[in-house]
N, C-alpha and C. Protein backbone atom coordinates (compact mmCIF):
# COMPACT_ATOMS: atom_id res chain seq x y z
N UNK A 1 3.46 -18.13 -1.42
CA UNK A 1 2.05 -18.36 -1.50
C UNK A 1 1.56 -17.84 -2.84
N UNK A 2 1.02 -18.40 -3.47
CA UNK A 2 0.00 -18.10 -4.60
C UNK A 2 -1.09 -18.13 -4.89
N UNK A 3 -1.79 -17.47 -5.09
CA UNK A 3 -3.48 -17.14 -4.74
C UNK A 3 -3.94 -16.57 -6.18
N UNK A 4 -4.82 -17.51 -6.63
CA UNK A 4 -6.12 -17.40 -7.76
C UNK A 4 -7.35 -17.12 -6.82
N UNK A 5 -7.36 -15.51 -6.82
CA UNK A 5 -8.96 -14.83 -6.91
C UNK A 5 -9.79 -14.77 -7.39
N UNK A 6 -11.01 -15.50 -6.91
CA UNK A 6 -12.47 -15.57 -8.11
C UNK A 6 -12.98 -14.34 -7.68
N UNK A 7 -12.63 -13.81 -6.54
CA UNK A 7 -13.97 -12.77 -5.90
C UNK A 7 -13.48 -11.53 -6.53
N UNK A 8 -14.36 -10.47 -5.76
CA UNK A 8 -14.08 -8.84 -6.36
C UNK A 8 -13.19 -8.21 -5.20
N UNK A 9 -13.23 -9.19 -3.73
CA UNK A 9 -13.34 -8.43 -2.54
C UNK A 9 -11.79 -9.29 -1.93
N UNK A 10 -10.95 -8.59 -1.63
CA UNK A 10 -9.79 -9.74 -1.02
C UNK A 10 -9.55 -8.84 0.59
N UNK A 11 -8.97 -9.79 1.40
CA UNK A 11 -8.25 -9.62 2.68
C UNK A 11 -7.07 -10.40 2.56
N UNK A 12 -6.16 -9.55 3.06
CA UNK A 12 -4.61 -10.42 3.74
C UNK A 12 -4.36 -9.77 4.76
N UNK A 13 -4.51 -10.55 5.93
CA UNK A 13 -3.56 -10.32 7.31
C UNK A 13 -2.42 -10.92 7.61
N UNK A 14 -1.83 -10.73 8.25
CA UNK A 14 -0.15 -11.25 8.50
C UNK A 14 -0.29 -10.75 9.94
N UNK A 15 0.59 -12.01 10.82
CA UNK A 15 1.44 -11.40 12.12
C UNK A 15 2.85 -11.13 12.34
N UNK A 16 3.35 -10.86 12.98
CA UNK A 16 4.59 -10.34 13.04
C UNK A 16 5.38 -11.51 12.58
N UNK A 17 5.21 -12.75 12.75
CA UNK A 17 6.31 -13.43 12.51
C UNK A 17 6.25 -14.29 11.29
N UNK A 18 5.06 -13.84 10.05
CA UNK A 18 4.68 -14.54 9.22
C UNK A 18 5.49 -13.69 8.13
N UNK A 19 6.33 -14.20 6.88
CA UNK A 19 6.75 -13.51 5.96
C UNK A 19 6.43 -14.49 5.00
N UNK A 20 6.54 -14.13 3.54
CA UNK A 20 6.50 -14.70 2.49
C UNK A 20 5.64 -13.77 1.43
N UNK A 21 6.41 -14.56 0.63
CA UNK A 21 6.03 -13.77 -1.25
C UNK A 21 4.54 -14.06 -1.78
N UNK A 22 3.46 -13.06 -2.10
CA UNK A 22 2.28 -13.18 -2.35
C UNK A 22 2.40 -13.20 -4.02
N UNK A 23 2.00 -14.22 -4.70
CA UNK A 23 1.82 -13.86 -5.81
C UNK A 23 0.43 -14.01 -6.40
N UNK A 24 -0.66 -12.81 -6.59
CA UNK A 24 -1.99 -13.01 -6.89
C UNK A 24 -2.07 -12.94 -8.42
N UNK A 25 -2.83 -13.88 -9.20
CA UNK A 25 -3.73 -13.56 -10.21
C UNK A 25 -5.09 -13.20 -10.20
N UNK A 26 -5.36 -12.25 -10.67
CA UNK A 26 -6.78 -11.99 -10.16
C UNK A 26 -7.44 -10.84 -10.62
N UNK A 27 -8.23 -11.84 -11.99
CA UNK A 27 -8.29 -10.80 -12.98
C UNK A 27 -9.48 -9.66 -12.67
N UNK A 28 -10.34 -10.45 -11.53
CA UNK A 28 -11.49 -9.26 -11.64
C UNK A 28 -11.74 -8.77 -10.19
N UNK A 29 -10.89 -8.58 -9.41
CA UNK A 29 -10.29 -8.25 -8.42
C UNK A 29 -10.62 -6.49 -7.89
N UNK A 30 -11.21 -6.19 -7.26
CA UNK A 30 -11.60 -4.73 -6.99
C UNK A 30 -11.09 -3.99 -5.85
N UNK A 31 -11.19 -4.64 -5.02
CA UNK A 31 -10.78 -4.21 -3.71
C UNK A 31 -9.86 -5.35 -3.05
N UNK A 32 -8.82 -4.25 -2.16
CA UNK A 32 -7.71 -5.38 -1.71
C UNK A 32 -7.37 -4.43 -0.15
N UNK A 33 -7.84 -5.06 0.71
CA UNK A 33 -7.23 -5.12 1.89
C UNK A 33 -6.23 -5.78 2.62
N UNK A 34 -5.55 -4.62 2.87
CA UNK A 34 -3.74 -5.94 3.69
C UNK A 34 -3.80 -5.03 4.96
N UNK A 35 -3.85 -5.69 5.73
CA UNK A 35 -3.16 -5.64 7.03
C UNK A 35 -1.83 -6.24 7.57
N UNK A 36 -1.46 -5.54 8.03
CA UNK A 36 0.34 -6.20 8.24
C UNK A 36 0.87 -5.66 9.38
N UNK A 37 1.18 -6.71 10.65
CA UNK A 37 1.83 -6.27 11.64
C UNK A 37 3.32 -6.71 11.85
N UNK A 38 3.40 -7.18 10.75
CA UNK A 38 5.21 -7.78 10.70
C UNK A 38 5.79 -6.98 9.40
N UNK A 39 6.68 -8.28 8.95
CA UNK A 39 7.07 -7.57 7.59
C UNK A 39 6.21 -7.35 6.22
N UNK A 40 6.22 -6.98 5.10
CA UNK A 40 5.38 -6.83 4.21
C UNK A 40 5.64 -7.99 3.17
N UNK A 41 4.50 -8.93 3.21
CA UNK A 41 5.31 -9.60 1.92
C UNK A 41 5.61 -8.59 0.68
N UNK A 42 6.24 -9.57 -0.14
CA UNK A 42 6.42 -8.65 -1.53
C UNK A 42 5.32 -9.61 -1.68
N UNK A 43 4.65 -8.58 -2.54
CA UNK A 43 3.15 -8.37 -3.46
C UNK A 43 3.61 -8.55 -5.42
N UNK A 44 4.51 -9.04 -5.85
CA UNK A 44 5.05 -8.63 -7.26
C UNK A 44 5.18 -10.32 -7.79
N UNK A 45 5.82 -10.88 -8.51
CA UNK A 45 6.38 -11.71 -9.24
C UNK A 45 5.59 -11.78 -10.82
N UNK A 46 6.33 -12.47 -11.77
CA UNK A 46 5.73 -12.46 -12.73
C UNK A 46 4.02 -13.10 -12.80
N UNK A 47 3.77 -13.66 -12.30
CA UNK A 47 2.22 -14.57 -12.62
C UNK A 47 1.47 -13.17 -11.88
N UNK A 48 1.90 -12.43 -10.99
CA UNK A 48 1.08 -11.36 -10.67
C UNK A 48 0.21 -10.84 -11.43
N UNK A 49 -0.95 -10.51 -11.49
CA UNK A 49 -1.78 -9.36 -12.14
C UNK A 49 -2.88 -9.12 -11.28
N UNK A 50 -2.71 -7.36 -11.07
CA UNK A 50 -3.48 -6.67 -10.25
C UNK A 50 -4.19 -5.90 -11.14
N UNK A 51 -4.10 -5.83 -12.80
CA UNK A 51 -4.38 -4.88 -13.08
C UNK A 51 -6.08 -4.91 -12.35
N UNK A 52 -6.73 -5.05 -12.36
CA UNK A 52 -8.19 -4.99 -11.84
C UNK A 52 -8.07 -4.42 -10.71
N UNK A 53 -7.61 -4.10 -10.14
CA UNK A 53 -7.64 -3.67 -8.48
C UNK A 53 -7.93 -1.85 -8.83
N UNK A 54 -8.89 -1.81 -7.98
CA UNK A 54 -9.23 -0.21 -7.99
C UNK A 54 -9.06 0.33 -6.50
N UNK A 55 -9.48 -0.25 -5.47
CA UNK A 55 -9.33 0.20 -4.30
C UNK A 55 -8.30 -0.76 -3.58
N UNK A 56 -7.63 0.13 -3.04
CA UNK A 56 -6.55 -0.47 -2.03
C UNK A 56 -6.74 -0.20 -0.48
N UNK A 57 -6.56 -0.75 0.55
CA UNK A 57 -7.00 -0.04 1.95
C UNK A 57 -5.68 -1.07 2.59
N UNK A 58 -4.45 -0.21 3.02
CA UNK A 58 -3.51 -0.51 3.58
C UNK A 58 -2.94 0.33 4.85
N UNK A 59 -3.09 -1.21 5.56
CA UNK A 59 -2.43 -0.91 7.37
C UNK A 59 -0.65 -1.59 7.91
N UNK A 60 0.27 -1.30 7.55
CA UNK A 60 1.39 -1.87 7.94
C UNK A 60 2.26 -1.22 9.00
N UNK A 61 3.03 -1.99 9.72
CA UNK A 61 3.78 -1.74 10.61
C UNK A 61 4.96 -1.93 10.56
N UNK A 62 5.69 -2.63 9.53
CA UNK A 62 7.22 -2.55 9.44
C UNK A 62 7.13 -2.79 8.03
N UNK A 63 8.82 -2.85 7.54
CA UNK A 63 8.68 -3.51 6.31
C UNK A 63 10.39 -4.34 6.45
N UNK A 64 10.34 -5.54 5.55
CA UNK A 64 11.33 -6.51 6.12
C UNK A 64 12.52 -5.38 5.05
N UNK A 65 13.64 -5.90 5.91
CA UNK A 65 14.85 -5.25 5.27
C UNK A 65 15.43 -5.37 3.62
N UNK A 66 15.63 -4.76 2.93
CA UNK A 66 15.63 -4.71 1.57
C UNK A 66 13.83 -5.24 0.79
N UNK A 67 12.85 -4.97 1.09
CA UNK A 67 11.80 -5.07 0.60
C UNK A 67 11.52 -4.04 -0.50
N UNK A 68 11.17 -4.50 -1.61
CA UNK A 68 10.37 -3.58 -2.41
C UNK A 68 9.16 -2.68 -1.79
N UNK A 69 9.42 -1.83 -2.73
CA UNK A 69 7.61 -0.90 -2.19
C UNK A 69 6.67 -2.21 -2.80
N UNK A 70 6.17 -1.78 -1.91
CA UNK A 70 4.93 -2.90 -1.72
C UNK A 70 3.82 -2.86 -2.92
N UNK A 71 3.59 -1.28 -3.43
CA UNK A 71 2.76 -0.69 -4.20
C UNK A 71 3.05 -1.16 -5.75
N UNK A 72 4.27 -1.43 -5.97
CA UNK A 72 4.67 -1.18 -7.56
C UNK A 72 3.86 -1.69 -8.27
N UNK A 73 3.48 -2.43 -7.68
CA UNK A 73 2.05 -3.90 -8.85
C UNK A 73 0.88 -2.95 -9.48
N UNK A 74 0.87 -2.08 -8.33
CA UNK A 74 -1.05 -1.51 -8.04
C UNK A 74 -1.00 -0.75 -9.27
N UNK A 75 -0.99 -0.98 -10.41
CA UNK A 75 -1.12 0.58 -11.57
C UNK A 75 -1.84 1.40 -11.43
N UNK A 76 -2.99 0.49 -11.72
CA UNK A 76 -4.55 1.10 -11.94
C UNK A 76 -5.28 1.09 -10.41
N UNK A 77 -4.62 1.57 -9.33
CA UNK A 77 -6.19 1.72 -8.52
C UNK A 77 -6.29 3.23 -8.33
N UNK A 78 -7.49 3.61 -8.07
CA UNK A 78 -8.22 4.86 -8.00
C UNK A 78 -8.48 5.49 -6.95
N UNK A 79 -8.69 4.58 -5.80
CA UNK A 79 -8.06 5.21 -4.26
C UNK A 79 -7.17 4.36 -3.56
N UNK A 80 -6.77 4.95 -2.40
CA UNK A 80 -5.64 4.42 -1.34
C UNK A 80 -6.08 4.76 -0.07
N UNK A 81 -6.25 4.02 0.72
CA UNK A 81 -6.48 4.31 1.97
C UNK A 81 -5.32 3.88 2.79
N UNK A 82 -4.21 4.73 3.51
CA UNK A 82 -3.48 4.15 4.03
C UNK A 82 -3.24 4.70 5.97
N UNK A 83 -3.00 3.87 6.57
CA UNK A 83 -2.85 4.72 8.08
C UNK A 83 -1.46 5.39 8.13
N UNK A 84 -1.92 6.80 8.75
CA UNK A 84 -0.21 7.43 9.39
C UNK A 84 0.89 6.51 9.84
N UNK A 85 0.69 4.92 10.36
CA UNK A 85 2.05 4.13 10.57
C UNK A 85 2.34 3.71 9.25
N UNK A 86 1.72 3.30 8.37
CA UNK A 86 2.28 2.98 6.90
C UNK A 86 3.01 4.15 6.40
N UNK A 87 2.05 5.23 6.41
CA UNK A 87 3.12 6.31 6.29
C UNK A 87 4.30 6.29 6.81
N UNK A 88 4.53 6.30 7.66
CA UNK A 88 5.51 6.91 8.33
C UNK A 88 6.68 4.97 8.27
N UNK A 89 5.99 3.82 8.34
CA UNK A 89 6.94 2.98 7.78
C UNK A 89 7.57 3.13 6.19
N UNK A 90 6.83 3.33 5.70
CA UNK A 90 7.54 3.70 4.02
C UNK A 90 8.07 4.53 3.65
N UNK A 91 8.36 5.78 4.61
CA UNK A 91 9.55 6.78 4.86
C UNK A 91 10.41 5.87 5.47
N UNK A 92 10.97 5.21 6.34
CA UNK A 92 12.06 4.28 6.38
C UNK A 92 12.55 3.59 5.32
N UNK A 93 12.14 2.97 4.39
CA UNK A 93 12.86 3.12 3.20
C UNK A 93 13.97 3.55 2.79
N UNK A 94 14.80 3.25 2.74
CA UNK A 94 16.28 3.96 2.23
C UNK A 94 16.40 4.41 0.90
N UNK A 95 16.20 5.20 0.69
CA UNK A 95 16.11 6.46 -0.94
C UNK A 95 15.01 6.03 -1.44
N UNK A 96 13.74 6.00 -0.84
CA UNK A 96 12.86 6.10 -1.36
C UNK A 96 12.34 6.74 -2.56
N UNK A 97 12.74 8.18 -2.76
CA UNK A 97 12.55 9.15 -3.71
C UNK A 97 13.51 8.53 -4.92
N UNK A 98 14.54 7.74 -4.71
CA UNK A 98 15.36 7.40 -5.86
C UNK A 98 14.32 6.17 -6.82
N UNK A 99 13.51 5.15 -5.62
CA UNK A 99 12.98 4.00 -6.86
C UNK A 99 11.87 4.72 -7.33
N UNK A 100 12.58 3.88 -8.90
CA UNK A 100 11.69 4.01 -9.95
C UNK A 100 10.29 3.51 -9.82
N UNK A 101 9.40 4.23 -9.52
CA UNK A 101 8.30 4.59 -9.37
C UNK A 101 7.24 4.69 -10.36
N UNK A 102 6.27 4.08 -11.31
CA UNK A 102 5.18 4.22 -12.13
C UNK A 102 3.95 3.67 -12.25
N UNK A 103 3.98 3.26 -10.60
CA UNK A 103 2.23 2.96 -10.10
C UNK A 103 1.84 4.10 -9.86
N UNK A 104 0.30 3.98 -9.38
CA UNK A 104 -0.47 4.77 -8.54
C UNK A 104 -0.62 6.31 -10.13
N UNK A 105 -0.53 5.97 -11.15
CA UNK A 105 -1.20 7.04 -12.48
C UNK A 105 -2.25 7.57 -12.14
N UNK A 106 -3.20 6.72 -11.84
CA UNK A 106 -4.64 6.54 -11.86
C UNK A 106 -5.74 7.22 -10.81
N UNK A 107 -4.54 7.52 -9.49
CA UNK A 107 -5.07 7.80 -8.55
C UNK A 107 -5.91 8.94 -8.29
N UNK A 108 -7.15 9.06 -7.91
CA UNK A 108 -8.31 10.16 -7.68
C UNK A 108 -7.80 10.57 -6.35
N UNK A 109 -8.01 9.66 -5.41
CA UNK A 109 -8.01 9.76 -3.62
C UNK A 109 -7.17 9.41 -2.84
N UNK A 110 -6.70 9.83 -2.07
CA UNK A 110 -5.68 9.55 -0.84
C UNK A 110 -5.86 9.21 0.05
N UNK A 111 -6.53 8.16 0.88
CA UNK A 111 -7.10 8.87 2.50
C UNK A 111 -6.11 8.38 3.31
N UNK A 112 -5.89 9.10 4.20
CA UNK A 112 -4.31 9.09 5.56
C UNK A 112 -5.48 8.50 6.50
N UNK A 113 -5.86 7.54 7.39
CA UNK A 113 -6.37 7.27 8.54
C UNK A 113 -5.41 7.96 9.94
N UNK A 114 -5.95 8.66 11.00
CA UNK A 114 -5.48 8.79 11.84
C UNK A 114 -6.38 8.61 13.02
N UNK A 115 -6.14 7.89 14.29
CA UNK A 115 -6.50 7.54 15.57
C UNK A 115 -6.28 7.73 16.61
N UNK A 116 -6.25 7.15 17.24
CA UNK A 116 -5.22 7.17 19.19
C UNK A 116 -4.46 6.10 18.59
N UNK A 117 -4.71 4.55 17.93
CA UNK A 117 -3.80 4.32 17.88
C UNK A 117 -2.88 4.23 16.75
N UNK A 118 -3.51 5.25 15.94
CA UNK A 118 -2.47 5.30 14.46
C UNK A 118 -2.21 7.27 14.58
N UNK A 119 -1.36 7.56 15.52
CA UNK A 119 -1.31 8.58 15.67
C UNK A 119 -0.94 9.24 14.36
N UNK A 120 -0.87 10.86 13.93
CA UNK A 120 -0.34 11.43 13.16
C UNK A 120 0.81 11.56 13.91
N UNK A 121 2.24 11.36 12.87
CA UNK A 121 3.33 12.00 13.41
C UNK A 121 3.61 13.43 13.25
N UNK A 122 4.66 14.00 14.04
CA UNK A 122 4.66 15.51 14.25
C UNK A 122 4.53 16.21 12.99
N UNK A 123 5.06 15.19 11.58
CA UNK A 123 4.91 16.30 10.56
C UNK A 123 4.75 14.72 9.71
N UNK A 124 4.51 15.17 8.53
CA UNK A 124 4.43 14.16 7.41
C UNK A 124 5.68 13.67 6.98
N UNK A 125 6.31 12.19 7.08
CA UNK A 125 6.72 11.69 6.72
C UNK A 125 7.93 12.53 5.50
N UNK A 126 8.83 12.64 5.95
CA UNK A 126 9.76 13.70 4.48
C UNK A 126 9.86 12.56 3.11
N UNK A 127 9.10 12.86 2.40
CA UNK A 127 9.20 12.74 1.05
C UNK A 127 7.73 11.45 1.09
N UNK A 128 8.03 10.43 2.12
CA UNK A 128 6.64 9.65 1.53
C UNK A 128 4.87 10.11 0.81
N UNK A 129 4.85 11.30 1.40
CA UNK A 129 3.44 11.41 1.17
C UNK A 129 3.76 11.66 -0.63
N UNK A 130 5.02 12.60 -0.80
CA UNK A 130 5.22 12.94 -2.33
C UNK A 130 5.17 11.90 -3.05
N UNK A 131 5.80 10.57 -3.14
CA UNK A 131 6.14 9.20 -3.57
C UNK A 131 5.00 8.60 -3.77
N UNK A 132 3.86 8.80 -3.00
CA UNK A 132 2.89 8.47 -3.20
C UNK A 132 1.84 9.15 -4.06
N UNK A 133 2.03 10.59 -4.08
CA UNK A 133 1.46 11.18 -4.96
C UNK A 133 2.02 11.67 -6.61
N UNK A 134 3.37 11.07 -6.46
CA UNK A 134 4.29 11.51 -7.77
C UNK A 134 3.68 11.58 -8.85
N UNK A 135 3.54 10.62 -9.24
CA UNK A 135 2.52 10.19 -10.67
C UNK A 135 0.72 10.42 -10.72
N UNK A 136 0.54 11.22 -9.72
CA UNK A 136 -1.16 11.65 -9.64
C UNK A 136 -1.40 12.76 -8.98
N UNK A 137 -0.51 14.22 -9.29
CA UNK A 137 -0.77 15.58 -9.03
C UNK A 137 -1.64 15.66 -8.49
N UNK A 138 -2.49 15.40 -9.36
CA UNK A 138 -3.99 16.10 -9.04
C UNK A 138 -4.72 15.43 -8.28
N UNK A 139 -4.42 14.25 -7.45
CA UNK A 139 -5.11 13.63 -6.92
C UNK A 139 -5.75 14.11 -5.04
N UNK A 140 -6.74 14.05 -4.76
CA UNK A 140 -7.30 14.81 -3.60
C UNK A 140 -6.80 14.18 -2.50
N UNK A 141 -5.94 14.64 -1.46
CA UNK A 141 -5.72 13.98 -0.15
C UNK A 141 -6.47 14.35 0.61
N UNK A 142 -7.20 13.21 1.47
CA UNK A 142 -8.50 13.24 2.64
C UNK A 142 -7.63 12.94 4.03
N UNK A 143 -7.78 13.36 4.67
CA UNK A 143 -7.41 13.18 6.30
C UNK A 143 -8.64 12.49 6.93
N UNK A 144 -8.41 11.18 7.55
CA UNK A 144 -9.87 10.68 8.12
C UNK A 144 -9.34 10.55 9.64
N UNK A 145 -10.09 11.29 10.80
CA UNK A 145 -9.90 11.34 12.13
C UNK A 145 -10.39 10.41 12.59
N UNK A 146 -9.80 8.99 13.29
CA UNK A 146 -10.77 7.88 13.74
C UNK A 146 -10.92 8.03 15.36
N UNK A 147 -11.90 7.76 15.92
CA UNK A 147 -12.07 7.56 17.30
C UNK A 147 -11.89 6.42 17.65
């Protein structure tokens, strides 16, 4: 699928049994919401450009076998909103801590969503939350409690 964005504002949902390669251009692009209850498309190819994307707000539930991080595109966004199951899917990852990693520079904010049904797991994810914060020390992690 290939998608030319005029707007500032995007959505992608997926169901479990929908896969395929997203390739967006989209130069003035601000906010990007994905929801994902299957596999993750890959988000990358060359015609890609995210640079415009500042806010990200990501919900996933698996990721298909040998998938890229989903993130690598995102350089420049400034927050992340992601739920404890994304977390805790992108620790499945196999050597996560090994890929080369140089998105997410930019990042100010973190927010973890947690619910009844996006529980926190017993402890944080071993190494994902770091992977996500590698390249943005200083960036503030928010815990948001949902009812």
């Amino acid at each position: 699928m290939h998608l030319q964005i005029t707007s500032a504002y995007l959505t992608i949902e997926t169901d479990p049994y929908d896969y395929c390669k997203v390739e967006l251009s989209t130069p003035i692009l601000c906010t990007f919401d994905f929801v994902c209850d299957g596999d993750v498309p890959a988000l990358c190819g060359s015609k890609s450009n995210l640079s415009s994307v500042k806010h990200v707000n990501i919900n996933v539930m698996s990721f298909a076998k040998g998938t890229k991080v989903p993130l690598v595109e995102l350089a420049n966004i400034k927050s992340l909103v992601i739920t404890s199951s994304t977390l805790e899917v992108l620790s499945w990852l196999p050597d996560l801590l090994k890929v080369e990693f140089r998105s997410l520079c930019n990042l100010k904010i973190l927010k973890l969503k947690i619910g009844m049904y996006m529980p926190l797991p017993l402890s944080i994810p071993n190494g994902a939350l770091y992977f996500l914060l590698q390249n943005s020390l200083s960036a503030k992690v928010e815990i948001i409690h949902l009812l």
